[in-house]
C-alpha atoms as a PDB file:
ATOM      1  CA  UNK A   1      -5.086  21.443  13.951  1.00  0.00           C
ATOM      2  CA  UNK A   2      -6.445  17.854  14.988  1.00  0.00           C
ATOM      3  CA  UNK A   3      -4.284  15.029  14.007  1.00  0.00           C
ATOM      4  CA  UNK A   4      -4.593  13.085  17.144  1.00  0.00           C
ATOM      5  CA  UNK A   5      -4.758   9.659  15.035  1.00  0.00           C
ATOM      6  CA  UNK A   6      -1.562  10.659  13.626  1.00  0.00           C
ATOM      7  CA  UNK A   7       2.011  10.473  15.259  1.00  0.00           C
ATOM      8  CA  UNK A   8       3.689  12.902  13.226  1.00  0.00           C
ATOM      9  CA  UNK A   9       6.536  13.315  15.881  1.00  0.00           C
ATOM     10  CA  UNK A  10       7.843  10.018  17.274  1.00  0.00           C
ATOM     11  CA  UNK A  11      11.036   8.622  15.313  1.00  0.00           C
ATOM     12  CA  UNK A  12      11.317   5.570  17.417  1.00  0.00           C
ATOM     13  CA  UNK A  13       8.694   1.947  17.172  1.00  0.00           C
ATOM     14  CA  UNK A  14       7.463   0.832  20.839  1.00  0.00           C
ATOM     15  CA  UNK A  15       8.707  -2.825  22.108  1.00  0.00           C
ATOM     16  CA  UNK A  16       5.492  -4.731  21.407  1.00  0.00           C
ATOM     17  CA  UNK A  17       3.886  -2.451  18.630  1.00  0.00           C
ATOM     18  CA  UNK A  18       5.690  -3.274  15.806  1.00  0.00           C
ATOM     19  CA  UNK A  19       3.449  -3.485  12.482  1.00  0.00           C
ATOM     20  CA  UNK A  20       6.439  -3.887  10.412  1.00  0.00           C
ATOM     21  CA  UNK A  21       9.794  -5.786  10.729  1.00  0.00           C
ATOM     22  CA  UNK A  22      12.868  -4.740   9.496  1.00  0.00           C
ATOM     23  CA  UNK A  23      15.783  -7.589   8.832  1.00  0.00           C
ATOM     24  CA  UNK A  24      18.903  -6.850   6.523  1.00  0.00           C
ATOM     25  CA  UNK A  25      20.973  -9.689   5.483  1.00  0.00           C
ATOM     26  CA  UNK A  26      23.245 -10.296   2.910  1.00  0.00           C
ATOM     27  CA  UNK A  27      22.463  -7.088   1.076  1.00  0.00           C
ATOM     28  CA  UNK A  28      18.580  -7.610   1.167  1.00  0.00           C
ATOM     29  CA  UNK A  29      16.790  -5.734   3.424  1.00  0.00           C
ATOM     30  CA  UNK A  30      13.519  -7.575   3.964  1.00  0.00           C
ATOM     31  CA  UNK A  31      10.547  -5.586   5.953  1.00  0.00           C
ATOM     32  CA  UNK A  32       7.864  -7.962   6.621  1.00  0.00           C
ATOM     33  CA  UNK A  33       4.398  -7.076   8.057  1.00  0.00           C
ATOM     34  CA  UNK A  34       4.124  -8.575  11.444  1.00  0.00           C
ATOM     35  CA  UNK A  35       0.438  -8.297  12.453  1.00  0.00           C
ATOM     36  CA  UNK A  36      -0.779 -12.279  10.763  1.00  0.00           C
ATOM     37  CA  UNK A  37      -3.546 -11.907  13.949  1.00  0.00           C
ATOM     38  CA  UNK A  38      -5.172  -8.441  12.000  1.00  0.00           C
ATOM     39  CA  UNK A  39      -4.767 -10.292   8.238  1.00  0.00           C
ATOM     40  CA  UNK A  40      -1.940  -7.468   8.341  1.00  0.00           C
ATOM     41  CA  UNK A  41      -4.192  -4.676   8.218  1.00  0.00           C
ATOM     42  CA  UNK A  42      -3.331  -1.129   7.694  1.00  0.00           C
ATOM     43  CA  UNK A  43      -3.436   1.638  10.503  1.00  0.00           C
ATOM     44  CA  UNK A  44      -1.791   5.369  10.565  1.00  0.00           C
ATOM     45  CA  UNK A  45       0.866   3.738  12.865  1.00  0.00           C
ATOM     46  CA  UNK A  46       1.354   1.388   9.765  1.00  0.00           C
ATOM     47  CA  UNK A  47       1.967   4.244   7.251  1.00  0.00           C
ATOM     48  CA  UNK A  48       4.140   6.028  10.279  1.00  0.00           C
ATOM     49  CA  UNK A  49       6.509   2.637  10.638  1.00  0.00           C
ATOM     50  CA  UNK A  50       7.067   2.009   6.976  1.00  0.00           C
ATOM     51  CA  UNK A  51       7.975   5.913   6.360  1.00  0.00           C
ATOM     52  CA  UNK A  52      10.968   5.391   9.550  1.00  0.00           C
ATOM     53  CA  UNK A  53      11.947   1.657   8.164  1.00  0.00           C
ATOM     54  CA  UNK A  54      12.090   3.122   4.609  1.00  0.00           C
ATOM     55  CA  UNK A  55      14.498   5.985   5.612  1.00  0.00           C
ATOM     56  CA  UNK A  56      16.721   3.456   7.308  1.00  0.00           C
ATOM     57  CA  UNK A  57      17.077   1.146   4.116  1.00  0.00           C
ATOM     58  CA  UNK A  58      17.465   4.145   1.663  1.00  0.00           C
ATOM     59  CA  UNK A  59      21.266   5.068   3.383  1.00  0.00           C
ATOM     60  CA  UNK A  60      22.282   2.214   3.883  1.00  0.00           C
ATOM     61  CA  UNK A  61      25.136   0.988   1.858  1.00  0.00           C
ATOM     62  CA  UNK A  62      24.868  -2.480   2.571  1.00  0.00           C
ATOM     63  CA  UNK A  63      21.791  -2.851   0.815  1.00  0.00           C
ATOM     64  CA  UNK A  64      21.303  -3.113  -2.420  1.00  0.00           C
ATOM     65  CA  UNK A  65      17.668  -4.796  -2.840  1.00  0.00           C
ATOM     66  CA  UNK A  66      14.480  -4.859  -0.607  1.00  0.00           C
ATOM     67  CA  UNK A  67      11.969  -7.807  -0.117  1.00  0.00           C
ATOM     68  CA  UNK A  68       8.539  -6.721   0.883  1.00  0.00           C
ATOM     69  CA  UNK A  69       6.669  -9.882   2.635  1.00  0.00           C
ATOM     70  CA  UNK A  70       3.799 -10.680   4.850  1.00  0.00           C
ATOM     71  CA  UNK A  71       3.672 -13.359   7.818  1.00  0.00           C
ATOM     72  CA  UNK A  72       0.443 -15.238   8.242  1.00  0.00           C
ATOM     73  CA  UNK A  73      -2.325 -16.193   5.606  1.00  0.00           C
ATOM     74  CA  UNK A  74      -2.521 -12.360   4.059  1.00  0.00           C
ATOM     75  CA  UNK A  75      -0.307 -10.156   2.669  1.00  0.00           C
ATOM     76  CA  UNK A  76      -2.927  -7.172   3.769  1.00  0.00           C
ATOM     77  CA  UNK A  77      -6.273  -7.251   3.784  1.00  0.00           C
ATOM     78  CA  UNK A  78      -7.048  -3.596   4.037  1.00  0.00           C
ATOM     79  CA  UNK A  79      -7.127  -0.997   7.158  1.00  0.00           C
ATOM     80  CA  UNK A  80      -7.440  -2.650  10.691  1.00  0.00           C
ATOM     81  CA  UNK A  81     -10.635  -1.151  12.036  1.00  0.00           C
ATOM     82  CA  UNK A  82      -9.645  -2.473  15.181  1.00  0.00           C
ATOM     83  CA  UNK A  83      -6.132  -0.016  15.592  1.00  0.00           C
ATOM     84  CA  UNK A  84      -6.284   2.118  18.180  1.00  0.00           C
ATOM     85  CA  UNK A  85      -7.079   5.577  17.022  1.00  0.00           C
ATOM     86  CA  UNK A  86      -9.776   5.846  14.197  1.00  0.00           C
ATOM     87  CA  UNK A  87     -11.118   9.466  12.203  1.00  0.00           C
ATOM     88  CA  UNK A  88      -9.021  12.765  11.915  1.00  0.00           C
ATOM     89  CA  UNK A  89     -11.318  15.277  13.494  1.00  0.00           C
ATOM     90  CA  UNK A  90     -11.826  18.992  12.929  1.00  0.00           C
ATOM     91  CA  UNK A  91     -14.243  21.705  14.425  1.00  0.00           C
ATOM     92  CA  UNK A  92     -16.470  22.215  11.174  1.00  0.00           C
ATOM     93  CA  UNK A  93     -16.801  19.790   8.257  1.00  0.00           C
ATOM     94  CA  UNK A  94     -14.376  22.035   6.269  1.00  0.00           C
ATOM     95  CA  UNK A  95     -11.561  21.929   8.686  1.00  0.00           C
ATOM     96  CA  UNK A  96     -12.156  18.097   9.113  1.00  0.00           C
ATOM     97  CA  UNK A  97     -12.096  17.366   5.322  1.00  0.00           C
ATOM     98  CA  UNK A  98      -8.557  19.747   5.220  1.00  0.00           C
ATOM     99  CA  UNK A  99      -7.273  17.952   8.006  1.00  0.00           C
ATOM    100  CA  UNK A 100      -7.903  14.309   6.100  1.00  0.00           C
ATOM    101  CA  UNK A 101      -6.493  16.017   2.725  1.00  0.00           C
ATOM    102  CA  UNK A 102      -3.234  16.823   4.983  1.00  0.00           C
ATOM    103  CA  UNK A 103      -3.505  13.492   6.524  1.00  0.00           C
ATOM    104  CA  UNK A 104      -4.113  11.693   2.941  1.00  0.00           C
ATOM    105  CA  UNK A 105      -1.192  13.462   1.304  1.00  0.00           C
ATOM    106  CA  UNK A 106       0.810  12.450   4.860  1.00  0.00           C
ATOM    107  CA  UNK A 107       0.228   8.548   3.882  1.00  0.00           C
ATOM    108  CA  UNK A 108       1.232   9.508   0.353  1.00  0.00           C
ATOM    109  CA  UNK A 109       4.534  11.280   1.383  1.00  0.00           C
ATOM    110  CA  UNK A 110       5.527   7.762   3.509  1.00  0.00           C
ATOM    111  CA  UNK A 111       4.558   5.877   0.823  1.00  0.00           C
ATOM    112  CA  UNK A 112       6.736   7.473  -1.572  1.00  0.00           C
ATOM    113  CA  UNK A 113       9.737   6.852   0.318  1.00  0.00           C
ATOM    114  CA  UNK A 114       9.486   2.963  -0.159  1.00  0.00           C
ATOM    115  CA  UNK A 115       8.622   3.892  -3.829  1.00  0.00           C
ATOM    116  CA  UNK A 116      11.409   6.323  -4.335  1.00  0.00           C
ATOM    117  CA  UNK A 117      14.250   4.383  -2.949  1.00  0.00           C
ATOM    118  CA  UNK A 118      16.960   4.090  -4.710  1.00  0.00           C
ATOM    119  CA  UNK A 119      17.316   0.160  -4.293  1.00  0.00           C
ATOM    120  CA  UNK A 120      14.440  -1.489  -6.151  1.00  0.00           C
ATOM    121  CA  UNK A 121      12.012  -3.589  -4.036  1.00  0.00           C
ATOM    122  CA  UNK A 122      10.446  -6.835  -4.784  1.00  0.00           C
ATOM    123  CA  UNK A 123       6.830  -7.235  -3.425  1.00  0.00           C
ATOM    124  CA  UNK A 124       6.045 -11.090  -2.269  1.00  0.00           C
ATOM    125  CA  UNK A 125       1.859 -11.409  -2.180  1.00  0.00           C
ATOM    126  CA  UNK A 126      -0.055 -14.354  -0.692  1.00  0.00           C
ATOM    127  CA  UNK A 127      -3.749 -14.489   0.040  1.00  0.00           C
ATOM    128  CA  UNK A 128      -5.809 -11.513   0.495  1.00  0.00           C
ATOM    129  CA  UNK A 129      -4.171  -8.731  -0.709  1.00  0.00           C
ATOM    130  CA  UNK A 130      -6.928  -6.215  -0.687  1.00  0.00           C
ATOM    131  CA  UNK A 131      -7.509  -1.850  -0.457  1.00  0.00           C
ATOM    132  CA  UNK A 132      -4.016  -0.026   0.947  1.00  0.00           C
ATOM    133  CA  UNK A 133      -2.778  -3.781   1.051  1.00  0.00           C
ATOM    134  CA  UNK A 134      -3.085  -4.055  -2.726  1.00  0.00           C
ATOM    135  CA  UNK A 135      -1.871  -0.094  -2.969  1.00  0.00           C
ATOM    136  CA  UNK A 136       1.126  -1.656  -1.186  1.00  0.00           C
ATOM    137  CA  UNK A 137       2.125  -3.761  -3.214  1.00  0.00           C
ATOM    138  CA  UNK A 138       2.132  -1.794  -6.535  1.00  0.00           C
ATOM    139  CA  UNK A 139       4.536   0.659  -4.672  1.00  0.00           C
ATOM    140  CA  UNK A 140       6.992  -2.444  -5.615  1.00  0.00           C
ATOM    141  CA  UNK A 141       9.358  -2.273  -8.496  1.00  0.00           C
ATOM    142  CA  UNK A 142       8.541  -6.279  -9.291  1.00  0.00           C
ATOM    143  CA  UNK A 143       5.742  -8.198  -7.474  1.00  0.00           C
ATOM    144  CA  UNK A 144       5.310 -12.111  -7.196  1.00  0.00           C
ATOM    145  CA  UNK A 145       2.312 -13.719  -6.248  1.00  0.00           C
ATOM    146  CA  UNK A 146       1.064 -17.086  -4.469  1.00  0.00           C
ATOM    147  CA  UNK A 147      -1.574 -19.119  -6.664  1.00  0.00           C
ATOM    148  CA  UNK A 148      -4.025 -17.907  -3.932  1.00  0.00           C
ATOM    149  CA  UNK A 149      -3.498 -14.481  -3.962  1.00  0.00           C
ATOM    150  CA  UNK A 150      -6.574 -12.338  -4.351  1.00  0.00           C
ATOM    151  CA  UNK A 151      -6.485  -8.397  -5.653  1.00  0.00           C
ATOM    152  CA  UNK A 152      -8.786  -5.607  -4.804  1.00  0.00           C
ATOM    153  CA  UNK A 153      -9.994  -1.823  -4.759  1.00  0.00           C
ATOM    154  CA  UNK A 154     -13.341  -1.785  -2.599  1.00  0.00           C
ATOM    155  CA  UNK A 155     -12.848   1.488  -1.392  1.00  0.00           C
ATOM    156  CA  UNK A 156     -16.206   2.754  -3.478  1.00  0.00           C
ATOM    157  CA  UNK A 157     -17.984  -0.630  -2.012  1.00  0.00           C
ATOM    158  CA  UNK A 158     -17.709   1.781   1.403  1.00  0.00           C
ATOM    159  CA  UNK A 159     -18.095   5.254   0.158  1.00  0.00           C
ATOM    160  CA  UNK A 160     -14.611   6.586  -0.335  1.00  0.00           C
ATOM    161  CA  UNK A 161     -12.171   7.085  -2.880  1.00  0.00           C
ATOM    162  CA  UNK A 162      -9.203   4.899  -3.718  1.00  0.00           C
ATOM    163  CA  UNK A 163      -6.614   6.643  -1.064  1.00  0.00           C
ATOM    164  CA  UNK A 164      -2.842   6.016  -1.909  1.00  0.00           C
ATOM    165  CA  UNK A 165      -2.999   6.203  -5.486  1.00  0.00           C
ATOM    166  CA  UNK A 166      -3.598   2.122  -6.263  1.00  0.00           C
ATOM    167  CA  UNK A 167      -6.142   3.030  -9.087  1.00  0.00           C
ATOM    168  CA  UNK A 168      -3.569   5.432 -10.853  1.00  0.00           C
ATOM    169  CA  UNK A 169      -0.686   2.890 -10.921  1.00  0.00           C
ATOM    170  CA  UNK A 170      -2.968   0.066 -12.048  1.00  0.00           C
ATOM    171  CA  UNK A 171      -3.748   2.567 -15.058  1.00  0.00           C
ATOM    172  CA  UNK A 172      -0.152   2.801 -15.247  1.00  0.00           C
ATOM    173  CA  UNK A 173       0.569  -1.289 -15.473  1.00  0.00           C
ATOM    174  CA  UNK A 174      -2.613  -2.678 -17.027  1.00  0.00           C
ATOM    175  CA  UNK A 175      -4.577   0.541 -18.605  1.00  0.00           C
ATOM    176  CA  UNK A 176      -7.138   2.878 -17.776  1.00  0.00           C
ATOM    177  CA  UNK A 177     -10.256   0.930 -18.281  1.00  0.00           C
ATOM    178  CA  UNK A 178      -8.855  -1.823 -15.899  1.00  0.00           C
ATOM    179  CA  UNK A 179      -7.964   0.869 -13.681  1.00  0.00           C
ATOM    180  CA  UNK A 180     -11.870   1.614 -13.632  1.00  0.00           C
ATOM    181  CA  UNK A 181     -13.461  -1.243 -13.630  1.00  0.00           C
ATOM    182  CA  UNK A 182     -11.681  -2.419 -10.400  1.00  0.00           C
ATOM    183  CA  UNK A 183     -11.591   0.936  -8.572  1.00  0.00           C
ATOM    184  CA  UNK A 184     -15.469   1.558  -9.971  1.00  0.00           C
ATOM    185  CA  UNK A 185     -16.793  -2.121  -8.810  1.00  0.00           C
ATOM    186  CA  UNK A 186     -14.512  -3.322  -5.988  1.00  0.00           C
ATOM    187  CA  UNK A 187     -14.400  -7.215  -7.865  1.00  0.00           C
ATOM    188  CA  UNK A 188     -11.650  -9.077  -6.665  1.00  0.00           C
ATOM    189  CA  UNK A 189      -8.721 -10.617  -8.975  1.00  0.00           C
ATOM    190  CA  UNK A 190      -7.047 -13.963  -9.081  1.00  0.00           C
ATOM    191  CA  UNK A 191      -3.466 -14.201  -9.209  1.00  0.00           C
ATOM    192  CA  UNK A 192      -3.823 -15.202 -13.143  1.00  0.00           C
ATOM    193  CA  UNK A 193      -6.081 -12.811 -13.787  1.00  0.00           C
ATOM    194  CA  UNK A 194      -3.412  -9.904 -12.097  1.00  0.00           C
ATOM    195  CA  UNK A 195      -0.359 -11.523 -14.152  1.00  0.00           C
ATOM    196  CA  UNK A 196      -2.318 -11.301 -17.346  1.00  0.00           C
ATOM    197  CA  UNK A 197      -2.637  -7.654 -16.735  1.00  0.00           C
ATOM    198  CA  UNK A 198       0.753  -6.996 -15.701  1.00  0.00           C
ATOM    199  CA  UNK A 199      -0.093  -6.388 -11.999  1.00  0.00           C
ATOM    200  CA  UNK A 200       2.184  -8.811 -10.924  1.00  0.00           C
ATOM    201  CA  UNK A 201       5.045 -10.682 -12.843  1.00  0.00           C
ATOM    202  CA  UNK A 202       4.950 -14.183 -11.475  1.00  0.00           C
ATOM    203  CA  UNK A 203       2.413 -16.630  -9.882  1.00  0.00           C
ATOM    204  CA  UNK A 204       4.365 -19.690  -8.186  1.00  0.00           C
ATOM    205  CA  UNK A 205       2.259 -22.442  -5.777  1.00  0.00           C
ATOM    206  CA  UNK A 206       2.462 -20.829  -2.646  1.00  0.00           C
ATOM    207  CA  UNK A 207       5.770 -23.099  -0.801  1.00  0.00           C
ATOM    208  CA  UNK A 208       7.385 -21.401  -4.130  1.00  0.00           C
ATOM    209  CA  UNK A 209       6.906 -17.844  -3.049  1.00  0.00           C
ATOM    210  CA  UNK A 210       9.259 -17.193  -0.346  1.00  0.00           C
ATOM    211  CA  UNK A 211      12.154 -18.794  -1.950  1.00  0.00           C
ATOM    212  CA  UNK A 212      11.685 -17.563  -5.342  1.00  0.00           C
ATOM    213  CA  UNK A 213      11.190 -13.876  -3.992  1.00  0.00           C
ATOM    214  CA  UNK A 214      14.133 -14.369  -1.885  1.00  0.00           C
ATOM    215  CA  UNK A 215      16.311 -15.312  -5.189  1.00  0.00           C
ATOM    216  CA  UNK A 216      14.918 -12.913  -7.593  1.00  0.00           C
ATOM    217  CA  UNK A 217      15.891 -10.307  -4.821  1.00  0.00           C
ATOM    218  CA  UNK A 218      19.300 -11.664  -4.535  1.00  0.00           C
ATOM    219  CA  UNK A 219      19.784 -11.765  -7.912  1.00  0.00           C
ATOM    220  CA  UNK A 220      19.401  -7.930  -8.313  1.00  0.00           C
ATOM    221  CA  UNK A 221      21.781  -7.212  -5.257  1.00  0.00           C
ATOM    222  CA  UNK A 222      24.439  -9.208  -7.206  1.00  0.00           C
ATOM    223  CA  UNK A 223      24.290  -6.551  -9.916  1.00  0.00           C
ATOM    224  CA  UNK A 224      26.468  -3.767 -10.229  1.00  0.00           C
ATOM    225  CA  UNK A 225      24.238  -1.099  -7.340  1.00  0.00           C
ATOM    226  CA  UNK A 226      25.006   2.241  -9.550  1.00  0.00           C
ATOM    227  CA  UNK A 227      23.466   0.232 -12.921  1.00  0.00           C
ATOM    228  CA  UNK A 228      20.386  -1.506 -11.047  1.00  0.00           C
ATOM    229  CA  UNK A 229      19.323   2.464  -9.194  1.00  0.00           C
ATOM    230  CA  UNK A 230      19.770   4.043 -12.068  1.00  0.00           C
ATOM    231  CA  UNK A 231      17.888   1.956 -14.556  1.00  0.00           C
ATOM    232  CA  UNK A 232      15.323   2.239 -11.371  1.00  0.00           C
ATOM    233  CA  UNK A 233      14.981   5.696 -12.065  1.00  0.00           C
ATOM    234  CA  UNK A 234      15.260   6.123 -15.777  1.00  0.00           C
ATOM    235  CA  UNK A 235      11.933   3.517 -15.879  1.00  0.00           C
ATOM    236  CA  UNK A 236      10.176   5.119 -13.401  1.00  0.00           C
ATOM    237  CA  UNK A 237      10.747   8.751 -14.486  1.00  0.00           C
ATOM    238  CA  UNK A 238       9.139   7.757 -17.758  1.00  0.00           C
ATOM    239  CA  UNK A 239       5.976   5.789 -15.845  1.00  0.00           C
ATOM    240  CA  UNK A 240       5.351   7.852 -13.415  1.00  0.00           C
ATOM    241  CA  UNK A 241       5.285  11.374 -15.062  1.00  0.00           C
ATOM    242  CA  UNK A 242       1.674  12.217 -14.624  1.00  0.00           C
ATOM    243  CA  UNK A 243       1.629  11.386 -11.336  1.00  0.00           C
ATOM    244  CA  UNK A 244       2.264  13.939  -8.716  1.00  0.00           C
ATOM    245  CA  UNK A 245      -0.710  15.824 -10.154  1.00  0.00           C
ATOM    246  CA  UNK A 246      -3.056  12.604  -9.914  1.00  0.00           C
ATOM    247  CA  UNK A 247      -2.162  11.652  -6.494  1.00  0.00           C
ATOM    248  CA  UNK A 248      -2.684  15.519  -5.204  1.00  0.00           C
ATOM    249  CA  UNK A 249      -6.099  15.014  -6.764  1.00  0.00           C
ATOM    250  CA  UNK A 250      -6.639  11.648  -5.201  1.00  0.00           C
ATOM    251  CA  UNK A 251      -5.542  13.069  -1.839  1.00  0.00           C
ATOM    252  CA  UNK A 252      -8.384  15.681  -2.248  1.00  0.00           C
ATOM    253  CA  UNK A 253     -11.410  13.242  -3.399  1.00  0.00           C
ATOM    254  CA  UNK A 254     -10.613  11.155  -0.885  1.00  0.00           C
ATOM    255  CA  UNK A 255     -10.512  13.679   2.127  1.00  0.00           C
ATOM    256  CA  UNK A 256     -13.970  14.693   0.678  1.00  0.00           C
ATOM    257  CA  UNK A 257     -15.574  11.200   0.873  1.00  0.00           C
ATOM    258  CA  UNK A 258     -13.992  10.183   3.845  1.00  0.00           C
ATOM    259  CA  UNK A 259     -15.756  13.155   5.488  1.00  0.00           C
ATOM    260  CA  UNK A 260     -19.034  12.461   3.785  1.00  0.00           C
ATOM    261  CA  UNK A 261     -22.253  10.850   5.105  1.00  0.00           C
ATOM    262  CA  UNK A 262     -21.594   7.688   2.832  1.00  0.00           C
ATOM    263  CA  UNK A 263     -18.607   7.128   4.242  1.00  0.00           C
ATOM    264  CA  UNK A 264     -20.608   6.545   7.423  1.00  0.00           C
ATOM    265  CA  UNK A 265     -23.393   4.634   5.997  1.00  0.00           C
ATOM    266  CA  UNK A 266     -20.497   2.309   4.268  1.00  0.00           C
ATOM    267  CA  UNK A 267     -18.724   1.378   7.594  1.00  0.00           C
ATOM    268  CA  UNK A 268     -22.060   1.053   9.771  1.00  0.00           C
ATOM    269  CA  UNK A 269     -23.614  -1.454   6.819  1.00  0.00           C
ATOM    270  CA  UNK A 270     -20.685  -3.202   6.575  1.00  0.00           C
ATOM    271  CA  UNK A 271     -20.440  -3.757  10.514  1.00  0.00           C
ATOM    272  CA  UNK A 272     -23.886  -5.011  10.197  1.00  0.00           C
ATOM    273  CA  UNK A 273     -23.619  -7.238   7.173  1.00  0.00           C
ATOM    274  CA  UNK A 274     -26.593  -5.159   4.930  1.00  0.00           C
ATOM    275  CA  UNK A 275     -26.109  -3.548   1.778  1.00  0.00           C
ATOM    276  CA  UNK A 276     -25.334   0.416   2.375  1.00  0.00           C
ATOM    277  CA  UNK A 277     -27.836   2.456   1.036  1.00  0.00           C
ATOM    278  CA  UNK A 278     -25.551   5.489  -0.432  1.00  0.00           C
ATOM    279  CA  UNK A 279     -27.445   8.700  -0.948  1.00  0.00           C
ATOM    280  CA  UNK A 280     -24.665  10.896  -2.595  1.00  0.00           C
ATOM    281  CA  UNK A 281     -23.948  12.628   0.278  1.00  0.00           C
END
């Protein structure tokens, strides 16, 4: 098995290499991601963090609401190309492609924790908020937005599938033709645009974010904790029924296009500023 890219054993975060933050505080725990230099972008070590931080907050009786935030001019504006590590490897092209299915339904294991805790967690959004960034930030139970925020899918704009499941839950919150035409074209969305379809449920001027996020948090953790979890998972049962199934199938279409050639051709024109020219390979 090769899953050097992956720490699948270390429980503890490094002084120094923290990509998120974890603060708790007047029964909010607030994880912020702490890489403003990188536009916040998202690495394996990301995925590992949030997975460990999320475990924390889910036993912890002192909270009773989270606050997902962002430092710097981003909330996330996709994977950090510059992380150390970079592609799951395997001896043959099958083995490689099984090896990014495991590593695919790995992300999508961590991410469920923060979307499967039992306190409900409020996502605060400013500029880019863009590929896992964006798949992020619909693993909230309520998201707010700046005015500048900007949404977006462009997985297909480099030759791989939508990875964490982004395109399923926008299906979910705004319907399936939405759901395609963002994850199909990689267009971006304005804030308006994403409250009109239910992506997020309020746009404030961006010194209003913070604050407002802060309070709406605070004024779930004042509620009675047993009523607030379980209304959390009577709605969710009902949305998300369909999709263990879907994300198992998302894990696989993405292993097999992050192993293709277009994959390839989509990072190397991208690094080089020139259309790709995908072949279907």
């Amino acid at each position: 098995m090769r899953y050097r890219v992956i720490d699948t054993i270390t429980t503890e975060i490094a002084a120094g290499e923290e990509r998120i933050r974890l603060e708790v505080a007047d029964g909010i725990a607030v994880l912020t991601l702490c890489r403003p230099d990188t536009l916040n972008g998202w690495s394996w070590e990301s995925t590992r963090q949030l997975g460990l931080l999320a475990d924390r907050i889910r036993f912890d009786p002192s909270v009773r609401a989270v606050l997902l935030r962002a430092e710097g001019r981003a909330f996330c504006a996709g994977i950090d190309v510059t992380a150390p590590g970079g592609a799951i490897t395997g001896a043959s092209a099958a083995e490689r492609t099984r090896n990014y299915y495991e590593g695919i339904r790995w992300v999508h294991e961590r991410f469920a924790v923060l979307a499967r805790l039992p306190q409900p967690v409020v996502a605060a959004v400013q500029g880019y908020c863009l590929g896992f960034g964006f798949e992020l930030a619909l693993m909230a139970d309520i998201r707010v937005a700046a005015e500048d925020a900007v949404f977006a899918l462009p997985e297909a704009q480099l030759g791989v599938a939508v990875d964490a499941g982004g395109d399923l839950r926008i299906a979910r919150e705004a319907g399936a033709g939405w759901a395609k035409y963002l994850a199909l074209t990689g267009r971006r969305l304005d804030a308006a645009t994403a409250r009109r379809l239910n992506l997020v449920q309020l746009v404030l001027p961006g010194p209003e974010l913070e604050p407002a996020a802060r309070t709406l948090a605070a004024d779930i953790a004042a509620n009675a904790p047993l009523a607030v979890q379980g209304i959390k998972r009577s709605v969710d049962a009902y949305a998300d029924a369909a999709l263990p199934a879907a994300l198992d199938r998302a894990a696989m279409t993405a292993a097999l296009t992050l192993t293709s050639e277009d994959c390839r051709e989509g990072y190397t024109a991208k690094a080089a500023r020139r259309p790709p020219r995908f072949t279907g390979g």
